[in-house]
PDB file of N, CA and C in Angstrom:
ATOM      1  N   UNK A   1      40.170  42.157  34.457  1.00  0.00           N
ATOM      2  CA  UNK A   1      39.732  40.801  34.185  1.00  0.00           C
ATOM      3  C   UNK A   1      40.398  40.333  32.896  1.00  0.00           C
ATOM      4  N   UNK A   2      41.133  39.243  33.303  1.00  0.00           N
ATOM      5  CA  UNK A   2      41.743  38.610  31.938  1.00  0.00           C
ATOM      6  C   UNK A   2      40.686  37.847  31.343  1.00  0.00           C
ATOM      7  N   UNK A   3      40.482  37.959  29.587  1.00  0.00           N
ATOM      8  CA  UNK A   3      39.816  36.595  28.740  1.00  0.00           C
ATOM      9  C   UNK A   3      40.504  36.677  27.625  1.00  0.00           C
ATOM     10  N   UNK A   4      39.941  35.745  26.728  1.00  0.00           N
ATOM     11  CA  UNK A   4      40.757  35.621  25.743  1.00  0.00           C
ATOM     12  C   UNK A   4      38.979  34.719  24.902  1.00  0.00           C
ATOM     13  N   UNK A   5      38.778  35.814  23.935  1.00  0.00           N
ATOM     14  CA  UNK A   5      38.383  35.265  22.949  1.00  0.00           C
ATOM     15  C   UNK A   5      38.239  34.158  21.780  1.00  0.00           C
ATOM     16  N   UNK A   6      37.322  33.258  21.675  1.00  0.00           N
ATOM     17  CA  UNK A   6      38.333  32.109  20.894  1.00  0.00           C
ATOM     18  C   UNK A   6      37.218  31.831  19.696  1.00  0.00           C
ATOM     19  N   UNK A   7      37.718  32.566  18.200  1.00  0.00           N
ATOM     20  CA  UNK A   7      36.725  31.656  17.331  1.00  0.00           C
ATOM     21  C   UNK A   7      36.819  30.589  16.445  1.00  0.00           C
ATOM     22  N   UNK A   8      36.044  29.783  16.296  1.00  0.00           N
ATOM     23  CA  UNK A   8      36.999  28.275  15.853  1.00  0.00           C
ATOM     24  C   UNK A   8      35.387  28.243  14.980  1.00  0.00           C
ATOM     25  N   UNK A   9      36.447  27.634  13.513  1.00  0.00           N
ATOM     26  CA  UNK A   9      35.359  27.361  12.463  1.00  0.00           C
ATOM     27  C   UNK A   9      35.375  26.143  12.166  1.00  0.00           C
ATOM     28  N   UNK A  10      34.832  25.409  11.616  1.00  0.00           N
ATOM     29  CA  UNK A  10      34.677  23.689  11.742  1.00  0.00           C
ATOM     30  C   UNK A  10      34.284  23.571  10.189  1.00  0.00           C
ATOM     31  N   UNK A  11      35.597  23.414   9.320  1.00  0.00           N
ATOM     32  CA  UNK A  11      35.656  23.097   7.992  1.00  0.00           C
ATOM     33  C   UNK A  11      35.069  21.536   7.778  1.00  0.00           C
ATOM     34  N   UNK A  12      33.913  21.592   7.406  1.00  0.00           N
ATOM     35  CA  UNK A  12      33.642  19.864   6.714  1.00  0.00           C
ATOM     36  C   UNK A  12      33.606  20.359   5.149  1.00  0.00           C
ATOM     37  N   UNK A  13      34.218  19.540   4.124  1.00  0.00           N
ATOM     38  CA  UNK A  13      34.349  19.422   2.609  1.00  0.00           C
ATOM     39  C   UNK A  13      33.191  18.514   2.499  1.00  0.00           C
ATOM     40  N   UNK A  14      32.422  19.450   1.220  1.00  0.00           N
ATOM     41  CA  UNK A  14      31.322  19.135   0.251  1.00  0.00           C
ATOM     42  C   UNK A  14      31.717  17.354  -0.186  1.00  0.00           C
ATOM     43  N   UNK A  15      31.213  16.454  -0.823  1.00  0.00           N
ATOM     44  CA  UNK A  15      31.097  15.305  -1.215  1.00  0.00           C
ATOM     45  C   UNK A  15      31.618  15.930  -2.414  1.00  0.00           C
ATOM     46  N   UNK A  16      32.916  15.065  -2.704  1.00  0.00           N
ATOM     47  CA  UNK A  16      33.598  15.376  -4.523  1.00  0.00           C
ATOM     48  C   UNK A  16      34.302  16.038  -4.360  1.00  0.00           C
ATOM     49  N   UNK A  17      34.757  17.484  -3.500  1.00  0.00           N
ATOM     50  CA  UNK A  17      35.307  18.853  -3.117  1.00  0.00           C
ATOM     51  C   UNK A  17      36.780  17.987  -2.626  1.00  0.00           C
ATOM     52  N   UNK A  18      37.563  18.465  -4.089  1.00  0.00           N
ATOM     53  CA  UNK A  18      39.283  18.342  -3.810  1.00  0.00           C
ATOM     54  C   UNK A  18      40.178  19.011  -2.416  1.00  0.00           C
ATOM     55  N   UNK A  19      40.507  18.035  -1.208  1.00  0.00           N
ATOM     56  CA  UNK A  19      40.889  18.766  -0.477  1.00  0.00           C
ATOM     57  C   UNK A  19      42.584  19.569   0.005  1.00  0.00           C
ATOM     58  N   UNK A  20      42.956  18.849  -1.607  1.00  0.00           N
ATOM     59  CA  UNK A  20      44.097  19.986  -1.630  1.00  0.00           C
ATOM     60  C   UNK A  20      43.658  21.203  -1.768  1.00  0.00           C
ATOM     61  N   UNK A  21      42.505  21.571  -2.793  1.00  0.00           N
ATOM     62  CA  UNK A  21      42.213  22.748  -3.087  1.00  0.00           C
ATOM     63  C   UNK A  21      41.007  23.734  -1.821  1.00  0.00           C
ATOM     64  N   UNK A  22      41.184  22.734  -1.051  1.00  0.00           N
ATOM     65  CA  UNK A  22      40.168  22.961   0.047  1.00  0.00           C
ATOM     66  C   UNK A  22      41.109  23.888   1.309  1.00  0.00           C
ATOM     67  N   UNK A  23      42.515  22.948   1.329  1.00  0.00           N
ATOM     68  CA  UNK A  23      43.670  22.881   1.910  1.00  0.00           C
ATOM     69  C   UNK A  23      44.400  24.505   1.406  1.00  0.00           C
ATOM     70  N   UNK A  24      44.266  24.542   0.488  1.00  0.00           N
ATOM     71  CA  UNK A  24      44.995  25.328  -0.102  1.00  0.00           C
ATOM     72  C   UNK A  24      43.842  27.178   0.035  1.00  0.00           C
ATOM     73  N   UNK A  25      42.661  27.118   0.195  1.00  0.00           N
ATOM     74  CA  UNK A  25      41.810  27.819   0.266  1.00  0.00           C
ATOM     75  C   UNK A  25      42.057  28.447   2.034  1.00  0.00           C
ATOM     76  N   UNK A  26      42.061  27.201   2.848  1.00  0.00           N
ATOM     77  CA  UNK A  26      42.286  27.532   3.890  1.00  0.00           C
ATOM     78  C   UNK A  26      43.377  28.572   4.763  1.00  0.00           C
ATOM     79  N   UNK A  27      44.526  27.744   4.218  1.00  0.00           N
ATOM     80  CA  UNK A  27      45.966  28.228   4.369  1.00  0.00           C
ATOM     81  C   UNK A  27      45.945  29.844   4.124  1.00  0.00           C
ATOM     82  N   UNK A  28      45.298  30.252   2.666  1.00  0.00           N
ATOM     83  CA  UNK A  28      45.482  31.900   2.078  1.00  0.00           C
ATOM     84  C   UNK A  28      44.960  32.594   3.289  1.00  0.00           C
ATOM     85  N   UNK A  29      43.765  31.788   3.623  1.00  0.00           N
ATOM     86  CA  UNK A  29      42.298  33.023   4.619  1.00  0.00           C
ATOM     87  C   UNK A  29      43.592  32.879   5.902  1.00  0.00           C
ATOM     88  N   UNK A  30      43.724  31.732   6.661  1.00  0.00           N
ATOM     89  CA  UNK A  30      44.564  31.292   7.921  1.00  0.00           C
ATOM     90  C   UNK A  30      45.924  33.177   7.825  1.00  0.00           C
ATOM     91  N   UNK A  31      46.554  32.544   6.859  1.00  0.00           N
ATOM     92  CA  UNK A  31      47.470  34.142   6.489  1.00  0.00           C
ATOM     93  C   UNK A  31      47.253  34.903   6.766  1.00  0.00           C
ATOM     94  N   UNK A  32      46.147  35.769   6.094  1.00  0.00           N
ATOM     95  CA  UNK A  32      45.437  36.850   5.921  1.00  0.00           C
ATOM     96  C   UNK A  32      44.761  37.464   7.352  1.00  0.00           C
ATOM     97  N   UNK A  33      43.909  36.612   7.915  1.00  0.00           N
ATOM     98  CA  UNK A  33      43.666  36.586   9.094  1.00  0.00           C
ATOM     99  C   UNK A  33      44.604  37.199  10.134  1.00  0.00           C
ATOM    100  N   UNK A  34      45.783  36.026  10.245  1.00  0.00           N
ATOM    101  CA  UNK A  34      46.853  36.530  10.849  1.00  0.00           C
ATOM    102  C   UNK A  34      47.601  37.858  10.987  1.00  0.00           C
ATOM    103  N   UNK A  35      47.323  38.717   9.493  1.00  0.00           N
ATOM    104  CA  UNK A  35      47.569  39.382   9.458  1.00  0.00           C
ATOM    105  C   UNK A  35      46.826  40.864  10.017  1.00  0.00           C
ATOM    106  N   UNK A  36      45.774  40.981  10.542  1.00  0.00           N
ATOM    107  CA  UNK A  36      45.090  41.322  11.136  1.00  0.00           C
ATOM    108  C   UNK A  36      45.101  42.021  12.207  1.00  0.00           C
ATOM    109  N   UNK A  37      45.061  43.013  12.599  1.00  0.00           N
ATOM    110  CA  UNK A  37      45.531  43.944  13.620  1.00  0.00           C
ATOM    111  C   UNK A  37      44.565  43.374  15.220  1.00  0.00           C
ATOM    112  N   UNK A  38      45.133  42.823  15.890  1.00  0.00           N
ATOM    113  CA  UNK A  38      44.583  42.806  17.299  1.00  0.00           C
ATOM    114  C   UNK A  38      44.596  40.695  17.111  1.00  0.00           C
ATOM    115  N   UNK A  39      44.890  39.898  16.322  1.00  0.00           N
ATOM    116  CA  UNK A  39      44.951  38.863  16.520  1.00  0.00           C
ATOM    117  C   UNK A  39      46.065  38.444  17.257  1.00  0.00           C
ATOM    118  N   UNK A  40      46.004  37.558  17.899  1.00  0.00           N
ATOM    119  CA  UNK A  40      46.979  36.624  18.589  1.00  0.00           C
ATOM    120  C   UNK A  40      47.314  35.582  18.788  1.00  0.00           C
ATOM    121  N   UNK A  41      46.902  34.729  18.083  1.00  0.00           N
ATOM    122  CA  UNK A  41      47.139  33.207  17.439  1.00  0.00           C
ATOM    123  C   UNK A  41      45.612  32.904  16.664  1.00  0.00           C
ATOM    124  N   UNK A  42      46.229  31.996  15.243  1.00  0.00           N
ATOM    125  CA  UNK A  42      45.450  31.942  14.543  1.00  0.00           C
ATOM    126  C   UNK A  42      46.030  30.338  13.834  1.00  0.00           C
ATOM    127  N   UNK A  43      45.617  29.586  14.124  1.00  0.00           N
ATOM    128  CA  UNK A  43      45.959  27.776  14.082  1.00  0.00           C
ATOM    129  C   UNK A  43      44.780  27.017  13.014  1.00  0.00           C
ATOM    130  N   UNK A  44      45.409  25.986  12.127  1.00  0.00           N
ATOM    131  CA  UNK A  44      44.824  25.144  11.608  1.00  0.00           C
ATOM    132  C   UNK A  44      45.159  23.640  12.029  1.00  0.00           C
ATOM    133  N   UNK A  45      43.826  22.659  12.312  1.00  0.00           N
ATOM    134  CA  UNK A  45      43.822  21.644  12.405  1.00  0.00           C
ATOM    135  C   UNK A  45      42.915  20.826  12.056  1.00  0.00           C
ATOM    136  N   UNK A  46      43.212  19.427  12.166  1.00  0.00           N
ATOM    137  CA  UNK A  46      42.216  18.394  11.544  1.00  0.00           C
ATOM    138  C   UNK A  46      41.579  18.017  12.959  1.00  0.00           C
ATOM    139  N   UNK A  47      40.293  17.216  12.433  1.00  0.00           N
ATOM    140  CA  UNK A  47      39.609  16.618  13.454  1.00  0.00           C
ATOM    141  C   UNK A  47      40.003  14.987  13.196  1.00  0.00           C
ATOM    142  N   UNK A  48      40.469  14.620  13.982  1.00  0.00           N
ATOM    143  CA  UNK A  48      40.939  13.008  13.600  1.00  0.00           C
ATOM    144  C   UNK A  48      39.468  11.642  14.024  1.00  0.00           C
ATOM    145  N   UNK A  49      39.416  12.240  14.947  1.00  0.00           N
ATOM    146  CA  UNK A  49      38.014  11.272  15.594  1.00  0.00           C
ATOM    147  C   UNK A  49      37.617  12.489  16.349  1.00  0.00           C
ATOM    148  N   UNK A  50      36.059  12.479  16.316  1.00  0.00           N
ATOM    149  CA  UNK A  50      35.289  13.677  16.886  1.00  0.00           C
ATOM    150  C   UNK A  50      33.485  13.604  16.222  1.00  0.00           C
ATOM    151  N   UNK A  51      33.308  12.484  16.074  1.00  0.00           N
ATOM    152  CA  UNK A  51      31.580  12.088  15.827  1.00  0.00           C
ATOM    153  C   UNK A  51      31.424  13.126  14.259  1.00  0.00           C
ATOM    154  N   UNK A  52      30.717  14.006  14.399  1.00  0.00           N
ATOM    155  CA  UNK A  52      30.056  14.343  12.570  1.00  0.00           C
ATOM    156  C   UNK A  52      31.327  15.387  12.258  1.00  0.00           C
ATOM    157  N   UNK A  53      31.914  15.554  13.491  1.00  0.00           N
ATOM    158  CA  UNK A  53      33.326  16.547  12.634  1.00  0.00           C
ATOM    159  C   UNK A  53      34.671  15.918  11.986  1.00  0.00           C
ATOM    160  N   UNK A  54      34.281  14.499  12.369  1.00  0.00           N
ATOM    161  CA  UNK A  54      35.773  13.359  12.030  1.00  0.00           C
ATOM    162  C   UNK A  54      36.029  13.751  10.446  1.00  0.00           C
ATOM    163  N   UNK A  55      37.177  14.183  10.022  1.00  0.00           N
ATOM    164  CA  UNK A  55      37.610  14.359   9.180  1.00  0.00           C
ATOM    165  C   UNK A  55      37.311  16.086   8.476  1.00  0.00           C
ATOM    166  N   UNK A  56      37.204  16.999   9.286  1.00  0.00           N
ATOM    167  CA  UNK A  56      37.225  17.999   9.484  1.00  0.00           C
ATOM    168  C   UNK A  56      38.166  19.240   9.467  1.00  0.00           C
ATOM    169  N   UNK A  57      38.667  20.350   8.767  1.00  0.00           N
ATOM    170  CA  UNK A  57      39.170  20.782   9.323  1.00  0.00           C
ATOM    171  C   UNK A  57      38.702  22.027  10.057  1.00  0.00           C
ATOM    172  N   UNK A  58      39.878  22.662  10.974  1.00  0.00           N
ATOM    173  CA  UNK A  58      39.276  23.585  12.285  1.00  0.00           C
ATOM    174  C   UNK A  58      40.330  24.978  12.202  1.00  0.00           C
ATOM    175  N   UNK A  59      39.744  25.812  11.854  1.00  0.00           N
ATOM    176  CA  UNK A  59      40.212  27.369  11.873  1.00  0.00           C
ATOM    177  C   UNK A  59      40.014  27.605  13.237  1.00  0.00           C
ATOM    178  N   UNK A  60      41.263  28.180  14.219  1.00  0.00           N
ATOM    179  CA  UNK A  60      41.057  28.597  15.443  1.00  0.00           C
ATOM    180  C   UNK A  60      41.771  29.939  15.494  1.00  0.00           C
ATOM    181  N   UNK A  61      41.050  31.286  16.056  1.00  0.00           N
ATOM    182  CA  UNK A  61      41.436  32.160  16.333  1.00  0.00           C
ATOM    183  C   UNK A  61      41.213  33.172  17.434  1.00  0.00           C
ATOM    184  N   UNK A  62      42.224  33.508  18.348  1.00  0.00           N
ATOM    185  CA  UNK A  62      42.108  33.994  19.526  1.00  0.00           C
ATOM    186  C   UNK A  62      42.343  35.655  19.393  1.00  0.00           C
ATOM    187  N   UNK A  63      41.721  36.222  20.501  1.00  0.00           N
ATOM    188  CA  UNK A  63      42.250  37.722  20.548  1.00  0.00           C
ATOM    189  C   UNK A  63      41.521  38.532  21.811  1.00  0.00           C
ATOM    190  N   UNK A  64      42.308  39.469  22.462  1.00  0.00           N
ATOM    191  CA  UNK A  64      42.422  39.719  23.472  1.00  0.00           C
ATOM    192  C   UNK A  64      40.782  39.967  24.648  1.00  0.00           C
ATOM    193  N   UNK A  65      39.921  40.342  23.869  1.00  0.00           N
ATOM    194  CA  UNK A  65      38.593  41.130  24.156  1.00  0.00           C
ATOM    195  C   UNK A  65      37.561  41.170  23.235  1.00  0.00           C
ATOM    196  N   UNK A  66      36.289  41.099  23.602  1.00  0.00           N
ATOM    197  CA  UNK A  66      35.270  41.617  22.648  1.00  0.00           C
ATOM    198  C   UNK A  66      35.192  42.752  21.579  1.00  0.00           C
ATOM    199  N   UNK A  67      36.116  43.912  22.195  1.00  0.00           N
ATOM    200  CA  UNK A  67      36.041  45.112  21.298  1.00  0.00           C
ATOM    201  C   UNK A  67      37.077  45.269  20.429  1.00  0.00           C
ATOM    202  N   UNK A  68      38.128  43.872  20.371  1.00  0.00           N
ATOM    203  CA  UNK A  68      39.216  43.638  19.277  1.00  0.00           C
ATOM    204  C   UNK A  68      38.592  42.173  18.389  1.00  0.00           C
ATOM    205  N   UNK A  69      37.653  41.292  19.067  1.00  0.00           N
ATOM    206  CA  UNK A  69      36.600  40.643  18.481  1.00  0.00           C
ATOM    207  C   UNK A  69      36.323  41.489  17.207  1.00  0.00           C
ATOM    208  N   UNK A  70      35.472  42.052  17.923  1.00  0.00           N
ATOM    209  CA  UNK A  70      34.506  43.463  16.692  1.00  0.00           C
ATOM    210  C   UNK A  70      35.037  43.657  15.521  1.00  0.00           C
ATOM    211  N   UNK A  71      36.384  44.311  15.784  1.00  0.00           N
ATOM    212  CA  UNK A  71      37.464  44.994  15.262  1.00  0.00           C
ATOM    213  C   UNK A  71      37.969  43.763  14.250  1.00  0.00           C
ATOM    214  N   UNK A  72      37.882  43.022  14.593  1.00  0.00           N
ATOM    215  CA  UNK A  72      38.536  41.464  13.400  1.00  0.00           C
ATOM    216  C   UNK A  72      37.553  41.095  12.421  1.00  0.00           C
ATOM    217  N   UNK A  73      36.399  41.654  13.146  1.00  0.00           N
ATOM    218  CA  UNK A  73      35.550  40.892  12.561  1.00  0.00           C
ATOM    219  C   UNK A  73      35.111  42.036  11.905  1.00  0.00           C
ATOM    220  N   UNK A  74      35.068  43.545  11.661  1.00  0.00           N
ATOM    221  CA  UNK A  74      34.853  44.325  10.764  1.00  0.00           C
ATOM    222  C   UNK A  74      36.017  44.541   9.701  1.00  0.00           C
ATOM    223  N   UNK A  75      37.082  44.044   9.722  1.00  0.00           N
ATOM    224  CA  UNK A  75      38.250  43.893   9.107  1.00  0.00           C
ATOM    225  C   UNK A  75      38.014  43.031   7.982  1.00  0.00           C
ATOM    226  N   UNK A  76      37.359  41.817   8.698  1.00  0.00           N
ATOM    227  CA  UNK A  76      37.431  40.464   7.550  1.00  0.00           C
ATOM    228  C   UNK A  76      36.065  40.632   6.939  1.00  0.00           C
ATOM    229  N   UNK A  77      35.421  41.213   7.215  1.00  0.00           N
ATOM    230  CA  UNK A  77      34.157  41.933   6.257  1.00  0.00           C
ATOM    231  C   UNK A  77      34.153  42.393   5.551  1.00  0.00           C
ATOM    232  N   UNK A  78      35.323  43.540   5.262  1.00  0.00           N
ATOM    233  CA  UNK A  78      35.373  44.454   4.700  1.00  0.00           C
ATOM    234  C   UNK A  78      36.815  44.306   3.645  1.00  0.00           C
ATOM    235  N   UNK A  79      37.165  42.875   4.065  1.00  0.00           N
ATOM    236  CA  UNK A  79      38.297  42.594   3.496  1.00  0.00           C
ATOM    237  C   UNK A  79      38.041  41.959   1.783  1.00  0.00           C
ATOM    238  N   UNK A  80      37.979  42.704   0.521  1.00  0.00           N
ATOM    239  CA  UNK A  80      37.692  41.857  -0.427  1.00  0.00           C
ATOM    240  C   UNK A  80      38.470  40.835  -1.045  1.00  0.00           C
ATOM    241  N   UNK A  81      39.749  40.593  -0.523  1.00  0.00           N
ATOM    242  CA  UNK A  81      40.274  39.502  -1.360  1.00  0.00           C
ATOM    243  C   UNK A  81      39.736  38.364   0.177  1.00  0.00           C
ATOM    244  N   UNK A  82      39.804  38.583   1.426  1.00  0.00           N
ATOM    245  CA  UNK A  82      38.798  37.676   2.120  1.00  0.00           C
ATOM    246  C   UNK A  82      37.985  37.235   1.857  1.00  0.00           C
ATOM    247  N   UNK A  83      36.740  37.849   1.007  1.00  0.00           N
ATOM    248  CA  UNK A  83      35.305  37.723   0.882  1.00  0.00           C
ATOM    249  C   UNK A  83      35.701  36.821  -0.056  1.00  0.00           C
ATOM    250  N   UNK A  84      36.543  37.332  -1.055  1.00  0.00           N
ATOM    251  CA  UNK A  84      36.691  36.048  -2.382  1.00  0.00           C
ATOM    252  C   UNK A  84      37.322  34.832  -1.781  1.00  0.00           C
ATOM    253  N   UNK A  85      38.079  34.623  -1.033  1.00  0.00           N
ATOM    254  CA  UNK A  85      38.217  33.866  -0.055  1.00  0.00           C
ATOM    255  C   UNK A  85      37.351  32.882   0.327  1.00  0.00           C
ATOM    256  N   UNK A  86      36.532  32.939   0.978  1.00  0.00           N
ATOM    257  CA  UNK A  86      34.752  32.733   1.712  1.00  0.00           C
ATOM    258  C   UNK A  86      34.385  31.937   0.685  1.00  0.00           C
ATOM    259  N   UNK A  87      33.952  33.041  -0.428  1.00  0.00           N
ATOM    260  CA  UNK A  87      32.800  32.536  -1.294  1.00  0.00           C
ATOM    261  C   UNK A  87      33.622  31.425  -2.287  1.00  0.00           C
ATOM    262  N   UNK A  88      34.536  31.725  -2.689  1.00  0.00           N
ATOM    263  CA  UNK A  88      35.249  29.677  -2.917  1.00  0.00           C
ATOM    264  C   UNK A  88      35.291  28.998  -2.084  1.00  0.00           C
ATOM    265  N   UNK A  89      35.458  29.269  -1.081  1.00  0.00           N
ATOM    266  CA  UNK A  89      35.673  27.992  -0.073  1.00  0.00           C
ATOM    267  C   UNK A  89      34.397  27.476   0.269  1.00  0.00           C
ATOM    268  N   UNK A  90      33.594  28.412  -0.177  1.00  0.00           N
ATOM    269  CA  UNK A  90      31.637  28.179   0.175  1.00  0.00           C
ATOM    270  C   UNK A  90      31.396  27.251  -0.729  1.00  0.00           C
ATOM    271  N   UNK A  91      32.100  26.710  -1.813  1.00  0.00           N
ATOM    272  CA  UNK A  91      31.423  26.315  -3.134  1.00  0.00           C
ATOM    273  C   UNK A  91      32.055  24.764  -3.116  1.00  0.00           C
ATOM    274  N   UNK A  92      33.558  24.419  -2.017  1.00  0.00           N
ATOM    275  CA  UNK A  92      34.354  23.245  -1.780  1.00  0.00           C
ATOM    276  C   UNK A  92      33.787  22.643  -0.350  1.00  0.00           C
ATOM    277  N   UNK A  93      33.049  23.625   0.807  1.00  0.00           N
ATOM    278  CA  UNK A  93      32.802  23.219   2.051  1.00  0.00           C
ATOM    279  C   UNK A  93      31.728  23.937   2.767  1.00  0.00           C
ATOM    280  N   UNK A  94      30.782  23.274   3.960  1.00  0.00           N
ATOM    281  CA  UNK A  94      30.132  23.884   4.472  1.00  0.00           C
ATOM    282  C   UNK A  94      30.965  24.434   6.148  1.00  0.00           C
ATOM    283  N   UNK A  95      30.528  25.532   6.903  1.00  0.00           N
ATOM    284  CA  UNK A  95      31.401  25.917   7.760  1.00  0.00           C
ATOM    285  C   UNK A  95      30.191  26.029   9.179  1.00  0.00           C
ATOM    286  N   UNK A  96      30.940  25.407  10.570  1.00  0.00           N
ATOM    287  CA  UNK A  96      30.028  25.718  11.703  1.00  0.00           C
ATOM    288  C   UNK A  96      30.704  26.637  12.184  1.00  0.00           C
ATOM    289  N   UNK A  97      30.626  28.312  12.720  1.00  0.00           N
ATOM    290  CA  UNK A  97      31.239  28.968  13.482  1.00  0.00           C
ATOM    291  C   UNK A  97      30.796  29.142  15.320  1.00  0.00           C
ATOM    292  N   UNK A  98      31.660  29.226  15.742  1.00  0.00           N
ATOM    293  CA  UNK A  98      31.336  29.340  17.256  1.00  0.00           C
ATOM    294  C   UNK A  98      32.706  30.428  17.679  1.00  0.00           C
ATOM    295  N   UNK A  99      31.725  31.280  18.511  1.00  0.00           N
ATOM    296  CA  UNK A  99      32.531  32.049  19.176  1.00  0.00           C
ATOM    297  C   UNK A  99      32.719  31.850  20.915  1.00  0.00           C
ATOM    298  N   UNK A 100      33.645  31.585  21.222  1.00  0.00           N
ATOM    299  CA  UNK A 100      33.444  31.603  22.857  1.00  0.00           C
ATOM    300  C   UNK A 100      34.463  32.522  23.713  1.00  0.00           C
ATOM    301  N   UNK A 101      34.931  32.222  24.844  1.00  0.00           N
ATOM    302  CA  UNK A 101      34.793  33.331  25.952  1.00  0.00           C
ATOM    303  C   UNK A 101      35.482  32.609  27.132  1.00  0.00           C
ATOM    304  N   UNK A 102      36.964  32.797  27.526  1.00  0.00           N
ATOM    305  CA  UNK A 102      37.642  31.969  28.414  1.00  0.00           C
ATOM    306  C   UNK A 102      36.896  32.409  30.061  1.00  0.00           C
ATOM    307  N   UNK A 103      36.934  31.807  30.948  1.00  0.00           N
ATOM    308  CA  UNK A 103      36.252  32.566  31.898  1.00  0.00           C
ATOM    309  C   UNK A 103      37.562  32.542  33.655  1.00  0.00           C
ATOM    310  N   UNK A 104      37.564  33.447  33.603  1.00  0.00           N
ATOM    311  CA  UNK A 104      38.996  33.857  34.945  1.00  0.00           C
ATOM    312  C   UNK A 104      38.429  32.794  36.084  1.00  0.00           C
ATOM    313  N   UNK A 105      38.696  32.057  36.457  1.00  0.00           N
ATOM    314  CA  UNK A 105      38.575  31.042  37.663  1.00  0.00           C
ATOM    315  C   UNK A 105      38.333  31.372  38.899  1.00  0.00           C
ATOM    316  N   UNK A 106      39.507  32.837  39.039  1.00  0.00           N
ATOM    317  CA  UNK A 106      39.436  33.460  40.237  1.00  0.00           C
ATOM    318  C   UNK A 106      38.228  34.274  41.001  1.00  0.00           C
ATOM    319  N   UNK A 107      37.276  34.837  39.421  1.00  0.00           N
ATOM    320  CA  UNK A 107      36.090  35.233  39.852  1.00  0.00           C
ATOM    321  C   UNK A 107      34.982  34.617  40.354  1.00  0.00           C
ATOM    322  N   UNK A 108      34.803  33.282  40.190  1.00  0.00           N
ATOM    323  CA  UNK A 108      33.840  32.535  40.598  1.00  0.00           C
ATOM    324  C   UNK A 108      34.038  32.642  41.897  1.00  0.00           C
ATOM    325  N   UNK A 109      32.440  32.199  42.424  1.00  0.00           N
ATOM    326  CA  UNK A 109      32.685  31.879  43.845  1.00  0.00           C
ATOM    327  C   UNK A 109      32.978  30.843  44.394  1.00  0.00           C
ATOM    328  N   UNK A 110      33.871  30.567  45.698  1.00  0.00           N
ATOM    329  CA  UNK A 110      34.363  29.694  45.967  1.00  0.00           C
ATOM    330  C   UNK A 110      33.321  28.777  46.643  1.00  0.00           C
TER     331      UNK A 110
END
């Protein structure tokens, strides 16, 4: 069974919060991430029009399975120049995370 994991974070900036330096917070983690054993695309974008996310930005990152999920996600836990990462970017923006789950077409029933 093919899927493909997808977690996408939904950057909104604090009121006052410089978003070069917001921009610039992003970009390091986006890297780092990438660098990451079992990732397979890892994308930044804005929300242009999109209701309370308009003007947003969006961390998206894919990877093969749940048990390379895990694996990313005990990585960036345990990652301390990540964590320092986080906790500035905690102090310029608040973050929505969602994890989801592509689903094979072919398995459904017809």
């Amino acid at each position: 069974m093919l899927m493909t994991i997808i977690s996408t974070v939904v950057v909104t900036a604090n009121q006052g919060a410089d978003p070069v330096e917001l921009l610039q917070h992003l970009g390091k983690g986006l890297a780092r991430i990438k660098s990451y054993n079992g990732v397979q695309e890892a994308t930044l974008s804005a929300i242009a029009v999109g209701g309370a996310g308009t003007n947003s930005m969006v961390v998206m990152v894919t990877c093969e399975d749940w048990t390379t999920y895990g694996k990313i996600q005990q990585e960036l836990n345990t990652d301390s120049e990540m964590i320092q990462l986080m906790l500035e970017g905690g102090k310029l923006s608040t973050w929505q995370t969602f994890t989801s789950q592509t689903i094979d077409f072919d398995l459904l029933p017809s």
